[in-house]
C-alpha atoms as a PDB file:
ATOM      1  CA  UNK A   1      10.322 -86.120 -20.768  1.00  0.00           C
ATOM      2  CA  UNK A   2      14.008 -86.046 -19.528  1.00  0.00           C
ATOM      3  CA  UNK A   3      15.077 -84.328 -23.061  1.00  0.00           C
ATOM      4  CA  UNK A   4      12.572 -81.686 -22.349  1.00  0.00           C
ATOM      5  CA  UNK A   5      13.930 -81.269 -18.939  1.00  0.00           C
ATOM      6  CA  UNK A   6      17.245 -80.851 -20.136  1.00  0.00           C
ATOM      7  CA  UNK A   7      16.126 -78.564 -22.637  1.00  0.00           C
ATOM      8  CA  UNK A   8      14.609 -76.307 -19.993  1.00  0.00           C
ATOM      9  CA  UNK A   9      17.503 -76.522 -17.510  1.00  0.00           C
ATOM     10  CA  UNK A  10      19.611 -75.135 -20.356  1.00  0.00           C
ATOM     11  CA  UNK A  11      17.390 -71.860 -20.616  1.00  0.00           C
ATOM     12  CA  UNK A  12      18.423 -71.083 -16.957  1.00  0.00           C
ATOM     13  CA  UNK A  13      21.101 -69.916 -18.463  1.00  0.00           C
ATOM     14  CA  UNK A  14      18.962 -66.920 -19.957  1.00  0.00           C
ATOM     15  CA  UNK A  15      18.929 -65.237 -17.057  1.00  0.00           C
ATOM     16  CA  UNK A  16      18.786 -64.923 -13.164  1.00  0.00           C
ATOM     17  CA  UNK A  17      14.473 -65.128 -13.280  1.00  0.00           C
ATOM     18  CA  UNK A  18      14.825 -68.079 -15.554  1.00  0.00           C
ATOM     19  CA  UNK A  19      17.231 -69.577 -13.138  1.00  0.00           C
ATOM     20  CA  UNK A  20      15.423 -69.287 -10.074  1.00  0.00           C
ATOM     21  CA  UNK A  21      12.268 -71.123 -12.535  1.00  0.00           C
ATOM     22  CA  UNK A  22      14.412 -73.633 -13.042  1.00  0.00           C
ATOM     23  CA  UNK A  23      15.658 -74.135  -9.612  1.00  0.00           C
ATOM     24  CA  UNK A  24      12.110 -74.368  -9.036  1.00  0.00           C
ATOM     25  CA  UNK A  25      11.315 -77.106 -11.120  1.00  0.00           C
ATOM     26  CA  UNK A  26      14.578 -79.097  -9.908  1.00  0.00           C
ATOM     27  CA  UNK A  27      13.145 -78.771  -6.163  1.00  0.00           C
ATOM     28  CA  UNK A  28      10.022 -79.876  -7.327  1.00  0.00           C
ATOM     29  CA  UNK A  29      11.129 -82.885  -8.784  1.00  0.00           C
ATOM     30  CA  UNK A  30      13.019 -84.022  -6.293  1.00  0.00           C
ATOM     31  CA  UNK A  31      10.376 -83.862  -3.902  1.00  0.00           C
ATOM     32  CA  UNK A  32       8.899 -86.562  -5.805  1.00  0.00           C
ATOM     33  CA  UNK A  33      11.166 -88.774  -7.706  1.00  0.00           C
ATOM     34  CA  UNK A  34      12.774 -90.755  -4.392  1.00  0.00           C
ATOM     35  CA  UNK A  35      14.050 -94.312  -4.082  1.00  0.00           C
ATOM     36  CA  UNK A  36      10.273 -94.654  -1.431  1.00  0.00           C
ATOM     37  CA  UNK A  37       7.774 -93.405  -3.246  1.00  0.00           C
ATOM     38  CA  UNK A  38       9.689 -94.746  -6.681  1.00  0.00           C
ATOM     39  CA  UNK A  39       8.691 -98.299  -5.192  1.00  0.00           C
ATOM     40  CA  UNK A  40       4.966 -97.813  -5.141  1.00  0.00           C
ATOM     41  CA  UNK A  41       3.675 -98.294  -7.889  1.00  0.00           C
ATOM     42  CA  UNK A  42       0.417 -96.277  -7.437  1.00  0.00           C
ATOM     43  CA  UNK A  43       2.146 -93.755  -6.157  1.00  0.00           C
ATOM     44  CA  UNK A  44       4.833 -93.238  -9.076  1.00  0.00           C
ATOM     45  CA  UNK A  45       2.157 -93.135 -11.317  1.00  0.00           C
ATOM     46  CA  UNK A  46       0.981 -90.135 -10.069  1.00  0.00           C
ATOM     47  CA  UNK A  47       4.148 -88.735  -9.797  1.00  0.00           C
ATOM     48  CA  UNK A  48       4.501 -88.914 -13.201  1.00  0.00           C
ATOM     49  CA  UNK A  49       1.474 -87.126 -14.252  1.00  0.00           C
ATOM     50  CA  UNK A  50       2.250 -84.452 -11.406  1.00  0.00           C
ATOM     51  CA  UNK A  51       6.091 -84.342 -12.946  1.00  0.00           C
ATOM     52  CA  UNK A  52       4.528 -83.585 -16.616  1.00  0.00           C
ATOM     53  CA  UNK A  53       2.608 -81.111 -15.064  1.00  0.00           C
ATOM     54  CA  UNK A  54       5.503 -79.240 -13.313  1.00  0.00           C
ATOM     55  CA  UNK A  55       7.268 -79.779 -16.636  1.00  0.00           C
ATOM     56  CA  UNK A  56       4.304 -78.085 -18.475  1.00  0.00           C
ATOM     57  CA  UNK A  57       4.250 -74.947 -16.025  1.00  0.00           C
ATOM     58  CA  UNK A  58       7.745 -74.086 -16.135  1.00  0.00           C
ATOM     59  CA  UNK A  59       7.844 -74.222 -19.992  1.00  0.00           C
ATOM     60  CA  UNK A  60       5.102 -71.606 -19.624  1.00  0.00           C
ATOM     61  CA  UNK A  61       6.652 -69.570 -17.202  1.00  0.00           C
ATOM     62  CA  UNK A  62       9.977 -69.877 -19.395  1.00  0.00           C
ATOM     63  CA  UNK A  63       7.989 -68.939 -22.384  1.00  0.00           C
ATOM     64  CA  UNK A  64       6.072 -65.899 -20.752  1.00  0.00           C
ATOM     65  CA  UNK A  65       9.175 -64.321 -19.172  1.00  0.00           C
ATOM     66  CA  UNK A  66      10.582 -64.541 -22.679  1.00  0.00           C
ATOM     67  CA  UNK A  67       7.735 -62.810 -24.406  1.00  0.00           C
ATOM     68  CA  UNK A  68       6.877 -59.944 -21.252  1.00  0.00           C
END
């Protein structure tokens, strides 16, 4: 998952609206990935699931601002 996340951080590059998807995504993720809720392991799980998730949706948004 980190490779695809570096992937997409690179397409911010494409443009401001990608950016600010990106940016998005980066907030997100830190929301959830912190040293607390890292050390819980029922809660990390589910970070992880809600991370891929976030993942997934900014791909699409990449992917339809591309195509429209």
């Amino acid at each position: 998952m980190l490779e695809k996340i570096r992937l997409l951080r690179e397409r911010a590059k494409e443009s401001p609206e990608a950016a600010a998807i990106v940016d998005s995504m980066n907030s997100r993720l830190a929301a959830i990935f912190t040293v607390e809720r890292s050390s819980q392991y029922y809660i990390h799980a589910q970070d992880v699931k809600n991370a891929r998730a976030i993942v997934d949706e900014t791909l699409a948004a990449l992917n339809a601002l591309q195509g429209g």
